[in-house]
Protein backbone atom coordinates (compact mmCIF):
# COMPACT_ATOMS: atom_id res chain seq x y z
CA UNK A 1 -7.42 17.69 -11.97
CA UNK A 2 -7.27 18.44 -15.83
CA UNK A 3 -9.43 20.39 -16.86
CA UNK A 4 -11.22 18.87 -20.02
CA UNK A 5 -13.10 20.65 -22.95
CA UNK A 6 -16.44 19.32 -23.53
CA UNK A 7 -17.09 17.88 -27.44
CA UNK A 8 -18.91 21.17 -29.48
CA UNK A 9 -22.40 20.88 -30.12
CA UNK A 10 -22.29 22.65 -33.47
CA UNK A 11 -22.21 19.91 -36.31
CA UNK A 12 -22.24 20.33 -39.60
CA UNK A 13 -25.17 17.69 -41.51
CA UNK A 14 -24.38 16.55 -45.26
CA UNK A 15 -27.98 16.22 -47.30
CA UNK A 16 -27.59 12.51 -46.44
CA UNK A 17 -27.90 12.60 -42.87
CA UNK A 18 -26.02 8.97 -42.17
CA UNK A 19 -22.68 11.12 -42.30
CA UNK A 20 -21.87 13.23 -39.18
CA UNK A 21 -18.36 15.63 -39.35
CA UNK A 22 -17.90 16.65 -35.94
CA UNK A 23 -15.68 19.97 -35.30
CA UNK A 24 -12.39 19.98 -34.68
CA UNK A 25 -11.25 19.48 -31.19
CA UNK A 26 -9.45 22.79 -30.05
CA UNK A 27 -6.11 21.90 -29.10
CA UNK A 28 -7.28 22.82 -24.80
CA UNK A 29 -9.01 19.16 -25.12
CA UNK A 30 -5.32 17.63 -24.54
CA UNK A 31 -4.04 19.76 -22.45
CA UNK A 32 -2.93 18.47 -19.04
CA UNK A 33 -1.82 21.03 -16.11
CA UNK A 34 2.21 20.77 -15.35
CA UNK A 35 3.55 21.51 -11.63
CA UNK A 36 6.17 23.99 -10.84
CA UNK A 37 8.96 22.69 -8.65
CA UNK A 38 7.37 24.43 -5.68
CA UNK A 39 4.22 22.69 -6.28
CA UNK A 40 6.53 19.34 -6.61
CA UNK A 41 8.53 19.80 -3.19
CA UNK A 42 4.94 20.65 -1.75
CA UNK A 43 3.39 17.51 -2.92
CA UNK A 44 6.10 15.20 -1.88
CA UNK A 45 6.17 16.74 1.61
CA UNK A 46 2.74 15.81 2.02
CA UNK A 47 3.47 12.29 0.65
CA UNK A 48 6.35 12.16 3.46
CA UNK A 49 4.25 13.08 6.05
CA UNK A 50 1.20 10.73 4.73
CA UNK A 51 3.87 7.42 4.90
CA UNK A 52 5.23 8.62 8.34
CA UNK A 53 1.53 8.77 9.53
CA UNK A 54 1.17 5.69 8.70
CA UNK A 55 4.62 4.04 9.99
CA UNK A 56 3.37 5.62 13.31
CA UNK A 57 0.11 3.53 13.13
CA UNK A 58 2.45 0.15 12.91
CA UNK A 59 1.17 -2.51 15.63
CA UNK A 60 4.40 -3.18 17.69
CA UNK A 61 4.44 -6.80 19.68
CA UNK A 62 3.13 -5.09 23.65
CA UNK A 63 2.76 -1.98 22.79
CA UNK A 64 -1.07 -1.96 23.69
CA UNK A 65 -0.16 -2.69 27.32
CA UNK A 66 2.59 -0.30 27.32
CA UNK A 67 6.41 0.28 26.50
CA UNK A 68 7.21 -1.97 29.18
CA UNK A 69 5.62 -4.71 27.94
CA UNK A 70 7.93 -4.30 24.23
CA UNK A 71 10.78 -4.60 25.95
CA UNK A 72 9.89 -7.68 27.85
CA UNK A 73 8.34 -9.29 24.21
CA UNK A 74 12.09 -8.08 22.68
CA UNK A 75 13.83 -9.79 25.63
CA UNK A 76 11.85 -12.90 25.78
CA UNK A 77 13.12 -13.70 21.86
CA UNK A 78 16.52 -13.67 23.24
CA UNK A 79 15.99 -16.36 25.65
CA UNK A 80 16.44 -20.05 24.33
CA UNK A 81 13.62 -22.60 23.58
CA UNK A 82 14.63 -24.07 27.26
CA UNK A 83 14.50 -20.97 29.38
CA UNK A 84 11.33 -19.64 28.00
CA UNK A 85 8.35 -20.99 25.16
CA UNK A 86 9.01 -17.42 23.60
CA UNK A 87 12.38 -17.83 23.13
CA UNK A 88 14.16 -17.78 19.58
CA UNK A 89 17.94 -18.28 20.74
CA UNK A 90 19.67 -21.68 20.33
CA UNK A 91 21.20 -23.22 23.65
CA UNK A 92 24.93 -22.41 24.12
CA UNK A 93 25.92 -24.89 26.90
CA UNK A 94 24.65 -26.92 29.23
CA UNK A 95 21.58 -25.90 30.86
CA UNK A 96 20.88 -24.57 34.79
CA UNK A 97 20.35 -27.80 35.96
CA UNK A 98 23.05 -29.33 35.20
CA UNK A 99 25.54 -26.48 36.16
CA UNK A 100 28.76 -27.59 38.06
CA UNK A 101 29.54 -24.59 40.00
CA UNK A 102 31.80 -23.42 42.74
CA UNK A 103 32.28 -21.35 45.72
CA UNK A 104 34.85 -19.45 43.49
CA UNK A 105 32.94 -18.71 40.83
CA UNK A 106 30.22 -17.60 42.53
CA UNK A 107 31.32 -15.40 44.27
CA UNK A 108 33.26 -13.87 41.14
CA UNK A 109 29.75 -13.42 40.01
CA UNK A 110 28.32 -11.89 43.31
CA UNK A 111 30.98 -9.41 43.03
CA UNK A 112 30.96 -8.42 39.95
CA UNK A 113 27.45 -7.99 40.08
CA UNK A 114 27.55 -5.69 43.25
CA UNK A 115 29.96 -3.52 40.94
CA UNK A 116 27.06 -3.21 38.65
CA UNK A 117 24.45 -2.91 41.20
CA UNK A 118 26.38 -0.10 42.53
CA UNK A 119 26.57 1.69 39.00
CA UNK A 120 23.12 1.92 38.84
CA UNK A 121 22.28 3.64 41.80
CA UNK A 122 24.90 6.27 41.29
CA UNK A 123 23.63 6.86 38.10
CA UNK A 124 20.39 6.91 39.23
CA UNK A 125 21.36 9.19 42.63
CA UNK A 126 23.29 11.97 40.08
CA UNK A 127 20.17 11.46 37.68
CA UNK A 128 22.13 13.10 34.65
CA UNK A 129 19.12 12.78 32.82
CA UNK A 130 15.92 14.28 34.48
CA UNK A 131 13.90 11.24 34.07
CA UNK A 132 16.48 9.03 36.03
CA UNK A 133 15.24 10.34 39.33
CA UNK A 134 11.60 8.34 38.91
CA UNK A 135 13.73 5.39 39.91
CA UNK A 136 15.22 6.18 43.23
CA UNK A 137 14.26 3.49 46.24
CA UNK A 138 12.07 1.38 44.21
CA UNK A 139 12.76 -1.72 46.32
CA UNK A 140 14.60 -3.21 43.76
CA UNK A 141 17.72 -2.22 44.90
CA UNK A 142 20.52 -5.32 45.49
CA UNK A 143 23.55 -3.25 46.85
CA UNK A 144 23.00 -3.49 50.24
CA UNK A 145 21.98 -7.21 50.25
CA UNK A 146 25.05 -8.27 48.29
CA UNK A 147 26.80 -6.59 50.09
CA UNK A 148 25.46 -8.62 53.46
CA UNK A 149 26.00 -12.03 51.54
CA UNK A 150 29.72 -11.02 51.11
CA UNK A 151 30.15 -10.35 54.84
CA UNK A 152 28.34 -13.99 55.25
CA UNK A 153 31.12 -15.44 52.60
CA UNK A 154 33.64 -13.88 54.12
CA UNK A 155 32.47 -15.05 58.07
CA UNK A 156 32.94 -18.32 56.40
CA UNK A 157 36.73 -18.15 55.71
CA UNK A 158 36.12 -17.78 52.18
CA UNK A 159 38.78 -14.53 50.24
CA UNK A 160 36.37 -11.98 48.47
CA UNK A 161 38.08 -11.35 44.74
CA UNK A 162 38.06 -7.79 43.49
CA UNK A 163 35.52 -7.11 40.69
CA UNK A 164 36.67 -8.86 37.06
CA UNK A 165 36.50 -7.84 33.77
CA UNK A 166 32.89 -8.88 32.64
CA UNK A 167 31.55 -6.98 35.66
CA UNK A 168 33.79 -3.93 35.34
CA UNK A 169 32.95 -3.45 31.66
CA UNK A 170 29.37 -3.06 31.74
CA UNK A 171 29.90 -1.05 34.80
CA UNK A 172 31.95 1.48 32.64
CA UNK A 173 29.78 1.06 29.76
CA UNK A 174 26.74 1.70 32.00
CA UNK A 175 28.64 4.78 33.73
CA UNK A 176 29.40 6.05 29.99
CA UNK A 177 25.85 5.55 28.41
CA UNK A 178 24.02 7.03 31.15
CA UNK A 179 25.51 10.36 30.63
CA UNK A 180 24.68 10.67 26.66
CA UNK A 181 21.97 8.04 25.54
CA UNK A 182 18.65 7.76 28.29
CA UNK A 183 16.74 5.03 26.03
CA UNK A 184 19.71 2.88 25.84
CA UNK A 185 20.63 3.05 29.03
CA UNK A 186 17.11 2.18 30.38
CA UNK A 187 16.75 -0.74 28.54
CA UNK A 188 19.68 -1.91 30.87
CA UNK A 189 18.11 -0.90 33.66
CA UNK A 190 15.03 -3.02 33.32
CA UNK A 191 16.68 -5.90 32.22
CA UNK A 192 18.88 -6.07 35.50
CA UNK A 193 16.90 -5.59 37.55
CA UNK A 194 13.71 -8.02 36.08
CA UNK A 195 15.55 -10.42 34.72
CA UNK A 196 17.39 -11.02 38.52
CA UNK A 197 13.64 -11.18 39.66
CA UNK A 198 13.01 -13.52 37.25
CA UNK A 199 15.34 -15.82 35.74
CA UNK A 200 17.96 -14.80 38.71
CA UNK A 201 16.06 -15.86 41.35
CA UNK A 202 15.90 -19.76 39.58
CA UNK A 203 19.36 -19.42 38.94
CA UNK A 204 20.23 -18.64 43.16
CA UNK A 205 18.15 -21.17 43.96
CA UNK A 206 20.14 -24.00 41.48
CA UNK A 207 23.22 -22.84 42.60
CA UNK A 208 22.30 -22.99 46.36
CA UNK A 209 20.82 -26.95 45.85
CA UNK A 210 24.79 -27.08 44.98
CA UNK A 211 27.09 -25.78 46.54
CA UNK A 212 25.37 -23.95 49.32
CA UNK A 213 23.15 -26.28 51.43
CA UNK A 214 20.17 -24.25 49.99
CA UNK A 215 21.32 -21.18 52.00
CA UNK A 216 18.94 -17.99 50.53
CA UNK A 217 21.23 -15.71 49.78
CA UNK A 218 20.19 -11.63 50.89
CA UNK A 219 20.26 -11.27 47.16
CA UNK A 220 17.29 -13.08 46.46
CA UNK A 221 15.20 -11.30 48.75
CA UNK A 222 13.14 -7.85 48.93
CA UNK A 223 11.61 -5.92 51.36
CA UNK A 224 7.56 -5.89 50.76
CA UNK A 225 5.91 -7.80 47.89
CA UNK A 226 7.85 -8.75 45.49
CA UNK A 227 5.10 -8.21 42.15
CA UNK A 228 4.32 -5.09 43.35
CA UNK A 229 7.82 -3.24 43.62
CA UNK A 230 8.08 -4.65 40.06
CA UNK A 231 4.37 -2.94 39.56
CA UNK A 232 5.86 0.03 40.53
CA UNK A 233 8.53 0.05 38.27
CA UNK A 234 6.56 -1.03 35.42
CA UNK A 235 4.57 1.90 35.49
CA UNK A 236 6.87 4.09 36.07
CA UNK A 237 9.27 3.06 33.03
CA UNK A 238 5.50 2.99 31.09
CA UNK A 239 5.25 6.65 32.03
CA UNK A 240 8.82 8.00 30.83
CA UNK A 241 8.78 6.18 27.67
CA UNK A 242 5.24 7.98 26.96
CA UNK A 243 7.49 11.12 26.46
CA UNK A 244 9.63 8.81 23.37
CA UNK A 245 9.13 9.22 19.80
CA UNK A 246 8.57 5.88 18.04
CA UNK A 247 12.07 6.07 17.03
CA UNK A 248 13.70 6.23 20.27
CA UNK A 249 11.77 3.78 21.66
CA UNK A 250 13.28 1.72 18.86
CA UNK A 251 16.96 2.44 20.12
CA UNK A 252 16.09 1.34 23.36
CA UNK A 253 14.69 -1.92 22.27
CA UNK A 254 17.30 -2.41 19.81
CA UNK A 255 20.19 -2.21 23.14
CA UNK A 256 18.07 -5.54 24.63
CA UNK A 257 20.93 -7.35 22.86
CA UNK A 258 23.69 -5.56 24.35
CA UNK A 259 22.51 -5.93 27.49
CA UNK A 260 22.30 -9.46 27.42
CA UNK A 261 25.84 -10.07 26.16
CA UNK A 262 27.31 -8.34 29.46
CA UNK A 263 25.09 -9.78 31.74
CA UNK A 264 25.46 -13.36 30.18
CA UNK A 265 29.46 -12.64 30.68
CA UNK A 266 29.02 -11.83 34.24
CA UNK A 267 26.80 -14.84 34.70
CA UNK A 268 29.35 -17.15 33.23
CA UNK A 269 31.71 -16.78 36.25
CA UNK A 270 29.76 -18.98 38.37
CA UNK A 271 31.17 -21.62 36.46
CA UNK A 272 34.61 -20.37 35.96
């Protein structure tokens, strides 16, 4: 702070003592301390550091229950008014329910979505990223199962496509992400995987009133409880993301979008 000279107590009285003459202030009275440009870049870092402090103290929507829980808040805006009461997103389409699917398309989409299945546990298996590895046999797996409802397509004299275009797209987008960019790339990962539990599972069930005599497909079914392998997962993705900074958690949320764009491509086939 500046340092300030106290008025002098010496005065000088005239006889007639109603006129005071006070001393002149010394010119130290004014005088204000200047900073160097060391002292400048000093103070500014600590300004820096004070608003980054305080950034870090920002309330994000779930993040008192965990990471897990801001990526489902991120994903539930992206849903329409229709699918969820959280949702932001205005309806392209017709909705589930009124769905004309086929055979054809469907299993366009079961295919393609095996490809992607398939991605993800060789990315997970090869675990190019250290953290990877905490998802290996979590019961969430659909490979296998898909692969058993293809075998039941194909007992049925229906011709198995090869994968398409949505599904092999994300796959090599997947494939390519993995290797460079962990927080993107496990945003993906828990979309699949909970929105299938989720949302999917309606979906089978719609398109099985249709076109499939209300068959349960293997896809739609797990091995043990259900909310618990997704327990599981949740705290396991809880427990890598503790090792984020702020921003990277950020980039992960910020792929939610991505993610749904491929995965609303693939889903698309069943009516194609």
């Amino acid at each position: 702070m500046a340092s300030i000279t106290p008025i002098s107590q010496s005065q000088s009285l005239f006889k007639k003592p109603q006129f005071i003459i006070l001393n002149k202030p010394k010119a130290q009275f004014l005088s204000v301390p200047t900073l160097n440009f060391s002292q400048r870049k000093a103070r500014m870092v600590v300004v820096s550091a004070t608003a980054a402090a305080e950034k870090s103290k920002k309330r994000y929507p779930g993040a008192a229950k965990g990471f897990v829980e801001e990526m489902r808040f991120v994903a539930m805006k992206l849903h329409t008014r229709d699918q969820s009461k959280e949702g932001e997103k205005e309806p392209e389409g017709q909705p589930v329910g009124k769905w004309e699917p086929s055979v054809e398309g469907y299993l366009k989409f079961l295919v393609d979505s095996k490809l992607v299945y398939d991605t993800l546990d060789k990315i997970i298996e090869k675990a190019a990223f250290p953290e990877y590895a905490e998802f290996r046999n979590t019961g969430l797996e659909r490979s296998e199962s898909l692969a058993k409802d293809l075998e039941w397509f194909k007992a049925q004299g229906y011709a198995i496509p090869d994968p398409s275009s949505p599904g092999v797209s994300y796959a090599q987008y997947l494939e390519e992400l993995s290797e460079k960019d962990p927080q993107a790339f496990i945003c993906h990962f828990y979309n699949i995987y909970f929105a299938h539990s989720a949302g999917g599972r309606m979906i089978g069930k719609k398109v099985a009133e249709k076109i499939l005599n209300n068959k349960e497909l293997e896809f739609y079914k797990w091995d043990g409880d259900l909310s618990q392998l997704l327990q599981n997962v949740r705290e396991k993705l809880n427990l890598v993301a503790e090792n984020w900074t702020r921003e990277e958690k950020n980039h992960c949320l910020e792929e939610t979008e991505k993610s749904f764009k491929f995965s609303g491509d693939i889903l698309r086939l069943i009516l194609s």
